[in-house]
C-alpha atoms as a PDB file:
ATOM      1  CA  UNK A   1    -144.622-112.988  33.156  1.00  0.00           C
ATOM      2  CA  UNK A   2    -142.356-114.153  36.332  1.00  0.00           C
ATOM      3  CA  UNK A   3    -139.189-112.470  36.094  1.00  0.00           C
ATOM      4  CA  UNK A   4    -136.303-114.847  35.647  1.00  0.00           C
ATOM      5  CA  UNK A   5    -133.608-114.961  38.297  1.00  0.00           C
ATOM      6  CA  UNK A   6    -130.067-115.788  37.234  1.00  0.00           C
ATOM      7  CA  UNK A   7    -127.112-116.986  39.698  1.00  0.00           C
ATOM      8  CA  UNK A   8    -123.588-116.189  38.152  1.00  0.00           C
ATOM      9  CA  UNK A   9    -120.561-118.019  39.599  1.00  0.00           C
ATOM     10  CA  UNK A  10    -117.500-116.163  38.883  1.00  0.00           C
ATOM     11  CA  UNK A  11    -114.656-117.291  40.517  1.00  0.00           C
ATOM     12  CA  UNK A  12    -115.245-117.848  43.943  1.00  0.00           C
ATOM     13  CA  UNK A  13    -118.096-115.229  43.786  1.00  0.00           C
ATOM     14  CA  UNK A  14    -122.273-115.406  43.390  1.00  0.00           C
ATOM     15  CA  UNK A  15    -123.654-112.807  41.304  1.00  0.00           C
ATOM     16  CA  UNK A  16    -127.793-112.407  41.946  1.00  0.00           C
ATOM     17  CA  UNK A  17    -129.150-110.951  38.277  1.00  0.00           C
ATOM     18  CA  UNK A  18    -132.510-110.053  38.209  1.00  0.00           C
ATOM     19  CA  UNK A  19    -133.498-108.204  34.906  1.00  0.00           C
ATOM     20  CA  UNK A  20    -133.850-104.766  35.639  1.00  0.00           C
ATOM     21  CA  UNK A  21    -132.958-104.682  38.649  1.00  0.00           C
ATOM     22  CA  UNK A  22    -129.480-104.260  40.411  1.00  0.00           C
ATOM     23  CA  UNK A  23    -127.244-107.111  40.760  1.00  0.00           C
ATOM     24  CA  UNK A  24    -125.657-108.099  43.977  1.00  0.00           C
ATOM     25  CA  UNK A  25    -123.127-110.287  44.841  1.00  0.00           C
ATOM     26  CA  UNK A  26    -121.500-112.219  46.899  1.00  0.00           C
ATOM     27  CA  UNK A  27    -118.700-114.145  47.768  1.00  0.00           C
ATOM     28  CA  UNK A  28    -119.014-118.165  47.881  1.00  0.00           C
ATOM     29  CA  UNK A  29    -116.413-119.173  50.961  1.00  0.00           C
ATOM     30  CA  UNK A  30    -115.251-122.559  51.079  1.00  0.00           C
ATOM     31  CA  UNK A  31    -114.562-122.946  54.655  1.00  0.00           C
ATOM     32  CA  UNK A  32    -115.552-126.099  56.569  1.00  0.00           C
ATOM     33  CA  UNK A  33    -115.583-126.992  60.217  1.00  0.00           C
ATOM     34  CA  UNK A  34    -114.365-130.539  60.957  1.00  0.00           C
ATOM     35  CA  UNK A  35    -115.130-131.333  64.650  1.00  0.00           C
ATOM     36  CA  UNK A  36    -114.779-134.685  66.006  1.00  0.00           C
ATOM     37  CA  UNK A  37    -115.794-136.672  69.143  1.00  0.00           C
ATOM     38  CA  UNK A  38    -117.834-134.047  71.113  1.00  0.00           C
ATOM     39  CA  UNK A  39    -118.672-136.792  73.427  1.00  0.00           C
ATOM     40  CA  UNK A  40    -121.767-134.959  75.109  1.00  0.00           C
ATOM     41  CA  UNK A  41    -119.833-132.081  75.949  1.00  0.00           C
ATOM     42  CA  UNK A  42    -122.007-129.126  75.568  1.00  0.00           C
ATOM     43  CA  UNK A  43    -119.954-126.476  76.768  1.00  0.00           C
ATOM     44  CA  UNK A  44    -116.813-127.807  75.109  1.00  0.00           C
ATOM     45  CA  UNK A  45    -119.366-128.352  71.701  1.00  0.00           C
ATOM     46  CA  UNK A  46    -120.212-124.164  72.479  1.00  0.00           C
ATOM     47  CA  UNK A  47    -117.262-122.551  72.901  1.00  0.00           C
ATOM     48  CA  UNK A  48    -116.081-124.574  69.940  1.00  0.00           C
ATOM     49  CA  UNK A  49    -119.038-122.796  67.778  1.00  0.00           C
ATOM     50  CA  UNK A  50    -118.522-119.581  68.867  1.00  0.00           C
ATOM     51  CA  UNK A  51    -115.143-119.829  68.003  1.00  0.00           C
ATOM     52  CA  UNK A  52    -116.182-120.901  64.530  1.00  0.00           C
ATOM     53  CA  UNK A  53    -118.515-117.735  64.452  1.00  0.00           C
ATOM     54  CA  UNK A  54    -115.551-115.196  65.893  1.00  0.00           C
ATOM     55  CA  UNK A  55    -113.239-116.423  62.496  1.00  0.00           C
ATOM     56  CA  UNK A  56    -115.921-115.451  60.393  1.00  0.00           C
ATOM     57  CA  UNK A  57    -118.095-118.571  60.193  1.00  0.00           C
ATOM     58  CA  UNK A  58    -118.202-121.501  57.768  1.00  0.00           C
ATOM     59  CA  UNK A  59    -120.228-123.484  54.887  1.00  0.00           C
ATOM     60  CA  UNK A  60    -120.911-126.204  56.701  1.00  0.00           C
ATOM     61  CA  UNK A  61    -119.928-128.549  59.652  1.00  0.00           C
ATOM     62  CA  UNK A  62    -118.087-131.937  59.016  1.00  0.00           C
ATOM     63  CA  UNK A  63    -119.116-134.040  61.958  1.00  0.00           C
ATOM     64  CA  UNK A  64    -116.478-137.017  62.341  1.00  0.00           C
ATOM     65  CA  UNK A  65    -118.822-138.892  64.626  1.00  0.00           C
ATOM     66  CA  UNK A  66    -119.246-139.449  68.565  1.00  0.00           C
ATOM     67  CA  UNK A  67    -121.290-136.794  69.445  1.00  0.00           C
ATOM     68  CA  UNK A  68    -122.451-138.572  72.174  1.00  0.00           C
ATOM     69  CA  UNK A  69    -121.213-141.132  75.253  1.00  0.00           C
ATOM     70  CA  UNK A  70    -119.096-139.966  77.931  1.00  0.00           C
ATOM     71  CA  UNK A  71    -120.322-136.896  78.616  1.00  0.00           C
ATOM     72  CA  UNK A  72    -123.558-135.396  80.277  1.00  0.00           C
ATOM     73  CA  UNK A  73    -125.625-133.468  77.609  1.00  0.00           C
ATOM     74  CA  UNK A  74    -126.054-136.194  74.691  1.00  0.00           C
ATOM     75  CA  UNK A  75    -129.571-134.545  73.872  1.00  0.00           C
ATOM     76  CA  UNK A  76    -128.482-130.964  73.808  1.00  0.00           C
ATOM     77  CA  UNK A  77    -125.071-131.603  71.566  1.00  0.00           C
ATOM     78  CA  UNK A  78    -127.680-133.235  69.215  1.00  0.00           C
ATOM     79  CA  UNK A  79    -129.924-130.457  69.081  1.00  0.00           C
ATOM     80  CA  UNK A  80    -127.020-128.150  68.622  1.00  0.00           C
ATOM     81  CA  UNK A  81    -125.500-129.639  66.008  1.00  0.00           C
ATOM     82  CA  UNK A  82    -128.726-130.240  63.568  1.00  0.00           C
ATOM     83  CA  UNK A  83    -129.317-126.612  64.031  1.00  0.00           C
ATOM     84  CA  UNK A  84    -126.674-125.902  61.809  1.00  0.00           C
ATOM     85  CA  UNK A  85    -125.851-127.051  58.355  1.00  0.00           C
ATOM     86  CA  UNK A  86    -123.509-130.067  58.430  1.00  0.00           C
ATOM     87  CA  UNK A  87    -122.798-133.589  57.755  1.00  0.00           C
ATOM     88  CA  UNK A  88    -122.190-136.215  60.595  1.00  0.00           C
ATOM     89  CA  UNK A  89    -120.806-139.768  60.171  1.00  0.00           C
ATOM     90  CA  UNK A  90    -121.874-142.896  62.965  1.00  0.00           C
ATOM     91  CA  UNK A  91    -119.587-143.002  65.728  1.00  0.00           C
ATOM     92  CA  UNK A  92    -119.040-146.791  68.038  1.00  0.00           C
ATOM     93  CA  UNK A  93    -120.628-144.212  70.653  1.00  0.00           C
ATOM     94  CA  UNK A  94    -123.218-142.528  68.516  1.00  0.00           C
ATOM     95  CA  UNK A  95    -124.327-146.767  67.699  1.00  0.00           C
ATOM     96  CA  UNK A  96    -123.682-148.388  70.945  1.00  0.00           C
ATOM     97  CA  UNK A  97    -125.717-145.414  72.770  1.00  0.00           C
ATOM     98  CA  UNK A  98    -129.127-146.444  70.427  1.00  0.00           C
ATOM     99  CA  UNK A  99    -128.093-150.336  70.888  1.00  0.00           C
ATOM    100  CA  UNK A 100    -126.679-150.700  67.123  1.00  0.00           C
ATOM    101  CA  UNK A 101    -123.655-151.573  68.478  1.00  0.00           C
ATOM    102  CA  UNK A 102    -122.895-154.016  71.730  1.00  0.00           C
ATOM    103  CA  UNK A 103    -121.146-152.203  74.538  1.00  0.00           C
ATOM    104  CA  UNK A 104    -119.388-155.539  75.360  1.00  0.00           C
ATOM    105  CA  UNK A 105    -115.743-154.073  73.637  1.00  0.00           C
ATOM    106  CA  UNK A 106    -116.243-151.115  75.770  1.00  0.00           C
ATOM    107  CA  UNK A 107    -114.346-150.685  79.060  1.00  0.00           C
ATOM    108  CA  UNK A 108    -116.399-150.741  81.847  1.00  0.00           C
ATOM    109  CA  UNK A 109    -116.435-146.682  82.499  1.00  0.00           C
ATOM    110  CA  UNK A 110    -117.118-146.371  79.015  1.00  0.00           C
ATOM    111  CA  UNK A 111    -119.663-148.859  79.037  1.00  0.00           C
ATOM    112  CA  UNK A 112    -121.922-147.180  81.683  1.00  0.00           C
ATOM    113  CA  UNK A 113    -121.650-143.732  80.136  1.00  0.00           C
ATOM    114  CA  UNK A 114    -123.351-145.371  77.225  1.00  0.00           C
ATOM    115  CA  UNK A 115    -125.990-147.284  78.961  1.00  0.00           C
ATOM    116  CA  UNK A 116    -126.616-144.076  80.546  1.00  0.00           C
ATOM    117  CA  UNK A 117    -126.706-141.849  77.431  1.00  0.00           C
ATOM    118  CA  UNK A 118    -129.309-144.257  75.873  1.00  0.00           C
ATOM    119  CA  UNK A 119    -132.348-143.350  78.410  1.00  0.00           C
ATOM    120  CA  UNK A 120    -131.175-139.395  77.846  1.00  0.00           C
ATOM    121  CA  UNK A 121    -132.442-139.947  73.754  1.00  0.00           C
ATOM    122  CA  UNK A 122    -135.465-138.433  72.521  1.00  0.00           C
ATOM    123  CA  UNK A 123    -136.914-140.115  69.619  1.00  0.00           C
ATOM    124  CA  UNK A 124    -136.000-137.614  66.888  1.00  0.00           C
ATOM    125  CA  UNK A 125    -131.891-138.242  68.518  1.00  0.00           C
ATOM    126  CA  UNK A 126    -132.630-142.048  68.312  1.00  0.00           C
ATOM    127  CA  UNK A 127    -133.861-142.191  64.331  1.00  0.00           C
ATOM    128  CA  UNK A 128    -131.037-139.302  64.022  1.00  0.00           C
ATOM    129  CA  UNK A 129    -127.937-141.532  64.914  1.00  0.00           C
ATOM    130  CA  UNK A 130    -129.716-144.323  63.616  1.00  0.00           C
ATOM    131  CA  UNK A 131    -129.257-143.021  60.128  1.00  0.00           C
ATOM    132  CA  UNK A 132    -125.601-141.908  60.419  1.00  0.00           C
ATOM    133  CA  UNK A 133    -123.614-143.229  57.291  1.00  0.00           C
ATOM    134  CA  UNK A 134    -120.821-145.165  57.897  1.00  0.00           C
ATOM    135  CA  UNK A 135    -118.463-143.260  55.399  1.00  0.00           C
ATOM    136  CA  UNK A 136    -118.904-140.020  53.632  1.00  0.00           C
ATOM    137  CA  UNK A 137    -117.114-138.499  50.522  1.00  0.00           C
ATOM    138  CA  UNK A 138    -116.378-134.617  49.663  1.00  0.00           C
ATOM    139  CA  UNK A 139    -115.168-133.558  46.673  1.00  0.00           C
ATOM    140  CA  UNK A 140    -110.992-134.585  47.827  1.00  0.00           C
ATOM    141  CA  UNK A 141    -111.999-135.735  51.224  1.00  0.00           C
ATOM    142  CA  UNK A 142    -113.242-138.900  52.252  1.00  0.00           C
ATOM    143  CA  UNK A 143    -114.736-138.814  56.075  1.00  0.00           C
ATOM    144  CA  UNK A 144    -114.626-141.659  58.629  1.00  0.00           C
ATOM    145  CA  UNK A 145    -114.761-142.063  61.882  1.00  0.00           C
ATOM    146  CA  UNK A 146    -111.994-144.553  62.995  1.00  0.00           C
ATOM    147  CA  UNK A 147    -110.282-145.676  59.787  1.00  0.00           C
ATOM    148  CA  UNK A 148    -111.129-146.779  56.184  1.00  0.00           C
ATOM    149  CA  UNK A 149    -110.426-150.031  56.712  1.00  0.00           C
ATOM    150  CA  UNK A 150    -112.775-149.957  59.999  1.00  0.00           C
ATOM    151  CA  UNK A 151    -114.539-147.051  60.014  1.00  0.00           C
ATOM    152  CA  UNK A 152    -116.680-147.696  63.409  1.00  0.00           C
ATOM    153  CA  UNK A 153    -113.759-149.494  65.460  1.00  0.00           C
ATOM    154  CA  UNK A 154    -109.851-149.258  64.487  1.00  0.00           C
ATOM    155  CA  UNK A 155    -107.912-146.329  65.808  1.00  0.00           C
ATOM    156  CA  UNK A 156    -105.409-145.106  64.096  1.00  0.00           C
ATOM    157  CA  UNK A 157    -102.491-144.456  66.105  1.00  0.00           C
ATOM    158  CA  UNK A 158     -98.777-145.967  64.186  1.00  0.00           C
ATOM    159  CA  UNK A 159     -97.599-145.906  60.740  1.00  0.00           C
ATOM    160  CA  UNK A 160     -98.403-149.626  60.304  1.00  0.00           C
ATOM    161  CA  UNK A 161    -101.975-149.151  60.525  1.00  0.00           C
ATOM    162  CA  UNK A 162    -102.014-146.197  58.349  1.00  0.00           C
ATOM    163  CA  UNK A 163     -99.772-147.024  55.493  1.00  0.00           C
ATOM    164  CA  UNK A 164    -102.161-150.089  55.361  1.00  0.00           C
ATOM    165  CA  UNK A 165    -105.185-147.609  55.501  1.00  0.00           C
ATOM    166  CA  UNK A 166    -103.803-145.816  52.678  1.00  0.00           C
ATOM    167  CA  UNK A 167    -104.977-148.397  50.092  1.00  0.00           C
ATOM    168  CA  UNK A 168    -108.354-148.295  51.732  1.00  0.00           C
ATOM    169  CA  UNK A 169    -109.714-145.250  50.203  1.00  0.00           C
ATOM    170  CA  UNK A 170    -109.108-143.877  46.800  1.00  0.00           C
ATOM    171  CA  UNK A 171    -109.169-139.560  47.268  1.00  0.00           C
ATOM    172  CA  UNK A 172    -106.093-137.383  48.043  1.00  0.00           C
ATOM    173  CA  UNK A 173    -106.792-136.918  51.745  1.00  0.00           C
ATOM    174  CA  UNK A 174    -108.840-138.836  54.421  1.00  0.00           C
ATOM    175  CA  UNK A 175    -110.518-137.542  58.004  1.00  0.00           C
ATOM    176  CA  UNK A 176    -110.419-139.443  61.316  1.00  0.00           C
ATOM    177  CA  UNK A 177    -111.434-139.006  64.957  1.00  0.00           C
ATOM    178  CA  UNK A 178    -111.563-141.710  67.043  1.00  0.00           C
ATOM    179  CA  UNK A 179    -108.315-141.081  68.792  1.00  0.00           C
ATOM    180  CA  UNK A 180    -109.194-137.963  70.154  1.00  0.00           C
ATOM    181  CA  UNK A 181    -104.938-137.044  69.134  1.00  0.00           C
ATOM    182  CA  UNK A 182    -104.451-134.264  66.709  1.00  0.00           C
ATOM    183  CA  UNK A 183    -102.083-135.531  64.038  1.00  0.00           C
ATOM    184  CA  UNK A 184    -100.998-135.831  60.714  1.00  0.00           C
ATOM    185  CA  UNK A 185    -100.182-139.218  58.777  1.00  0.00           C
ATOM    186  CA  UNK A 186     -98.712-138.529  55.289  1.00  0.00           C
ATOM    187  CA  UNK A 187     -97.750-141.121  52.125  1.00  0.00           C
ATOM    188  CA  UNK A 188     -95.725-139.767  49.942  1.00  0.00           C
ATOM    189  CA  UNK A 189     -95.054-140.488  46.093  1.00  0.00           C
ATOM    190  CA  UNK A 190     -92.376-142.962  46.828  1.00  0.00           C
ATOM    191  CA  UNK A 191     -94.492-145.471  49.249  1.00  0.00           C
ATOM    192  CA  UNK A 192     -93.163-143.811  52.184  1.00  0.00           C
ATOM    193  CA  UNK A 193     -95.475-143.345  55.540  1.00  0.00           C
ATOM    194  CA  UNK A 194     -94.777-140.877  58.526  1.00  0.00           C
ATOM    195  CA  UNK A 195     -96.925-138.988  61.224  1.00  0.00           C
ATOM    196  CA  UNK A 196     -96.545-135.942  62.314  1.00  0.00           C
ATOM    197  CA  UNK A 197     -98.199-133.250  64.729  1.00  0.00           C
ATOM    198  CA  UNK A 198     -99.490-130.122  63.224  1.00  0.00           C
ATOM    199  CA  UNK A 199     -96.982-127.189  62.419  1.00  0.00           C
ATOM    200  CA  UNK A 200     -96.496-124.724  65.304  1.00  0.00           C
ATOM    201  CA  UNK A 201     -99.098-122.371  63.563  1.00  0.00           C
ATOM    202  CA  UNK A 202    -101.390-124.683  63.271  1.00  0.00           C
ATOM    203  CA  UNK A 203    -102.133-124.635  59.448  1.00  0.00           C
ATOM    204  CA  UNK A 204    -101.210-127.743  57.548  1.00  0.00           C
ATOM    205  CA  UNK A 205    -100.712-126.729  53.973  1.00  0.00           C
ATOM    206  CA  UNK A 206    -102.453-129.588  51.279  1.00  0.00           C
ATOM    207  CA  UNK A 207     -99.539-130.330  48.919  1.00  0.00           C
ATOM    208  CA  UNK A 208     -99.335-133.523  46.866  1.00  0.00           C
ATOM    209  CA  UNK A 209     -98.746-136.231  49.281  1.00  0.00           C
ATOM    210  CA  UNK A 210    -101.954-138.497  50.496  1.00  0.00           C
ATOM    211  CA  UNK A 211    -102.879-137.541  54.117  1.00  0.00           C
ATOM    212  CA  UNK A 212    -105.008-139.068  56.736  1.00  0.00           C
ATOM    213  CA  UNK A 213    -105.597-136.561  59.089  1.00  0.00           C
ATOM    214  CA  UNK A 214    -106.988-136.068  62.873  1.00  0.00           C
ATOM    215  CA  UNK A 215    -108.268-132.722  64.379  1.00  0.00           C
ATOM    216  CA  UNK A 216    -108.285-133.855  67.491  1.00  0.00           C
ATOM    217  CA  UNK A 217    -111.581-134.484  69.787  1.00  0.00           C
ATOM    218  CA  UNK A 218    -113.941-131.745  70.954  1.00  0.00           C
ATOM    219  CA  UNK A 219    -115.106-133.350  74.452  1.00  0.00           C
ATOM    220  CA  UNK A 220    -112.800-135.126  75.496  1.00  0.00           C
ATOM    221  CA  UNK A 221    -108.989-134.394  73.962  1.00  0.00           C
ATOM    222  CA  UNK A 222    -106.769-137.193  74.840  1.00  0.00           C
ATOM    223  CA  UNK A 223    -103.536-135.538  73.676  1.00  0.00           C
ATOM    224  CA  UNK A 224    -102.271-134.098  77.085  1.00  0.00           C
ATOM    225  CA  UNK A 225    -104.129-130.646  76.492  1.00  0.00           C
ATOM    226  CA  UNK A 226    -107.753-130.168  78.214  1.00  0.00           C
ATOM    227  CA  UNK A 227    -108.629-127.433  75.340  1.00  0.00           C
ATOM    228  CA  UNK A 228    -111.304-128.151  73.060  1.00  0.00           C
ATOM    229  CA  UNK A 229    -109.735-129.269  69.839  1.00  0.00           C
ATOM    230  CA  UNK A 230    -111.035-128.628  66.232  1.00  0.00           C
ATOM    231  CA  UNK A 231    -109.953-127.422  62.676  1.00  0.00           C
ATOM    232  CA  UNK A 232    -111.237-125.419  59.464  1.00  0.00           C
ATOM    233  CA  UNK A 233    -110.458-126.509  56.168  1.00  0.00           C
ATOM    234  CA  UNK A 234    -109.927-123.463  53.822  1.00  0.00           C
ATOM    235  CA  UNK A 235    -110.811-124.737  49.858  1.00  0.00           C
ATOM    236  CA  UNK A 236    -109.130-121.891  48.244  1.00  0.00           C
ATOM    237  CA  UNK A 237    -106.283-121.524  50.340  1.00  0.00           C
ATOM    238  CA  UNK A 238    -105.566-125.573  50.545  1.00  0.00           C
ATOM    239  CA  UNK A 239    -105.027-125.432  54.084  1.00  0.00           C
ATOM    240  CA  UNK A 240    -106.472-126.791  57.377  1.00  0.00           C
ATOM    241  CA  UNK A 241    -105.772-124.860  60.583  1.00  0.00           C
ATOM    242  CA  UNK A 242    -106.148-126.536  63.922  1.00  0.00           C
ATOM    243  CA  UNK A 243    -107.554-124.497  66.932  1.00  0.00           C
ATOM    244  CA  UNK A 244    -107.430-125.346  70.267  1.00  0.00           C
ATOM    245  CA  UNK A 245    -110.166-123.483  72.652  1.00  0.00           C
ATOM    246  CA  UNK A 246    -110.445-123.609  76.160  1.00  0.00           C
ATOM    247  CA  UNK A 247    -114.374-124.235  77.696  1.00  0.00           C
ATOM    248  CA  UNK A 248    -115.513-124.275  81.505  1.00  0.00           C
ATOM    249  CA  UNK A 249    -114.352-127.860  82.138  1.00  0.00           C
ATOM    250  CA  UNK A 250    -115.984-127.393  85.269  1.00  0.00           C
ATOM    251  CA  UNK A 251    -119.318-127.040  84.267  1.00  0.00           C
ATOM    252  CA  UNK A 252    -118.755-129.954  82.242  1.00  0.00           C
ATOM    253  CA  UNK A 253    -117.510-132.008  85.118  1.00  0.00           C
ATOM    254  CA  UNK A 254    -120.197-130.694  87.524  1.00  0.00           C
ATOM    255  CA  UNK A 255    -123.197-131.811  85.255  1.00  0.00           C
ATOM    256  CA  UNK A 256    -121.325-135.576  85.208  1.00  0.00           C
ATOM    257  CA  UNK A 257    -121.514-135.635  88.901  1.00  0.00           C
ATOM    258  CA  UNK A 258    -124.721-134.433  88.971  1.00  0.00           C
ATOM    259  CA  UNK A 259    -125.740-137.772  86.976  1.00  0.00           C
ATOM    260  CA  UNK A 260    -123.217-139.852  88.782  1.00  0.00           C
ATOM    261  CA  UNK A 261    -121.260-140.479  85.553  1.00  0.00           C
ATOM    262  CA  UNK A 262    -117.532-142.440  86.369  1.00  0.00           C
ATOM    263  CA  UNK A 263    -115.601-140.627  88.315  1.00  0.00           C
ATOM    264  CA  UNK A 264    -112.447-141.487  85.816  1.00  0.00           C
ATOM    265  CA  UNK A 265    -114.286-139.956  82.978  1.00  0.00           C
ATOM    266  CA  UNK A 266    -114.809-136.739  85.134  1.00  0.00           C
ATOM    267  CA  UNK A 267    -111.358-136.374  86.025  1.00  0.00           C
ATOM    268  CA  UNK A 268    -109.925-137.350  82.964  1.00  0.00           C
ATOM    269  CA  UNK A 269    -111.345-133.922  81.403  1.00  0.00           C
ATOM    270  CA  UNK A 270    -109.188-131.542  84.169  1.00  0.00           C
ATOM    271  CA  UNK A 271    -105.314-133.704  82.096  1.00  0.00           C
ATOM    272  CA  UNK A 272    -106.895-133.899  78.568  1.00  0.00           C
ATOM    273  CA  UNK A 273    -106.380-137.441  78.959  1.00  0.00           C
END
């Protein structure tokens, strides 16, 4: 007779019981990586992971979308990113690089990184983006990639726009990328809106306000620091911490002049602009 294998949660711990037989356990970490807007940037997309690793890993990746345009290794942030386990929503890059999405909105820099990224697709990255959800939901957490009112197109960028975005989604707290701008919008209990940066140690403690929050863009920041930005969402403390890693831009940049990518887009990487 098969033995019968029994998985105890206690707390935030597994317990492994096999009858007569020691049990191990083990502790269940609710730590998540939200990354946003790699934009092709492999060694950005890297140094981000190994920094991930060096704080003692996570439960999974939350992908905010854009892994691709812009940058020079579309295929090989692809590859990366499906090696580990994670969830990824569709990006207006991720769609307009597969032509789900017209390129005519885009500037024309923009534009031609797409058109470009498109003939760099193998078929597995093609049906991959192809199937990217427009909006995902975890547990307190709903994920887009621009907004919840637009999740492929609207940035979100003033208190306007997000104190109207705050009826568009019913949970406690909503991601973003898009911007590529690390920030913080918050609605508080009596209607009121405000944005904010993250504190100066990074960790935003989850209180009982509505957020809609940014961790800033992996490939290509746009906040006026070159550094690699990310964050980790910690379940049992109620926190997110955002981390900002510096990566061999020049690598980066050298691989987009190797494939004669827009000279803007190459430069922009040096300003984090």
């Amino acid at each position: 007779m098969a033995e019968i294998i029994a998985f105890l949660y206690l707390g935030h711990n597994l317990a492994l019981a096999i009858p007569g037989k020691t049990c191990y356990s083990f502790q269940y970490r609710m730590r998540y990586a939200i990354v946003a807007d790699i934009h092709a940037n492999l060694a950005a997309f890297t140094a981000v992971l190994d920094d991930i690793e060096s704080r003692g890993g996570v439960e999974e990746v939350w992908c905010l979308g854009d892994v691709v345009g812009y940058g020079p290794d579309p295929h090989q942030c692809l590859e990366l990113l499906r090696r580990y386990n994670h969830i990824s929503l569709a990006g207006n890059h991720d769609w307009a690089a597969i032509g789900k999405l017209d390129t005519s909105d885009f500037n024309p820099d923009a534009a031609a990184a797409c058109h470009w990224t498109g003939q760099q697709l193998s078929p597995e990255d093609i049906q991959y983006l192809d199937r990217l959800p427009l909006v995902i939901h975890r547990g307190d957490f709903t994920l887009v990639h621009g907004s919840p009112r637009e999740p492929i197109w609207e940035y979100l960028l003033s208190t306007s726009s997000a104190r109207q975005n705050f009826a568009c989604f019913q949970s406690q707290f909503c991601l973003v990328g898009h911007s590529h701008v690390p920030m913080v919008f918050e609605y508080s209990e009596t209607g009121a809106c405000s944005v904010s940066q993250f504190p100066a140690d990074g960790m935003l403690r989850l209180a009982n306000n509505r957020l809609i929050i940014n961790p800033g863009g992996v490939g290509q920041p746009r906040d006026g620091n070159p550094c690699a930005s990310y964050a980790i969402y910690d379940g049992e403390a109620r926190s997110i911490s955002l981390y900002r890693i510096p990566y061999d831009i020049g690598a980066t940049q050298a691989r987009m002049v190797e494939y004669r990518l827009p000279m803007r887009l190459v430069a922009r990487l040096s300003y984090g602009v």
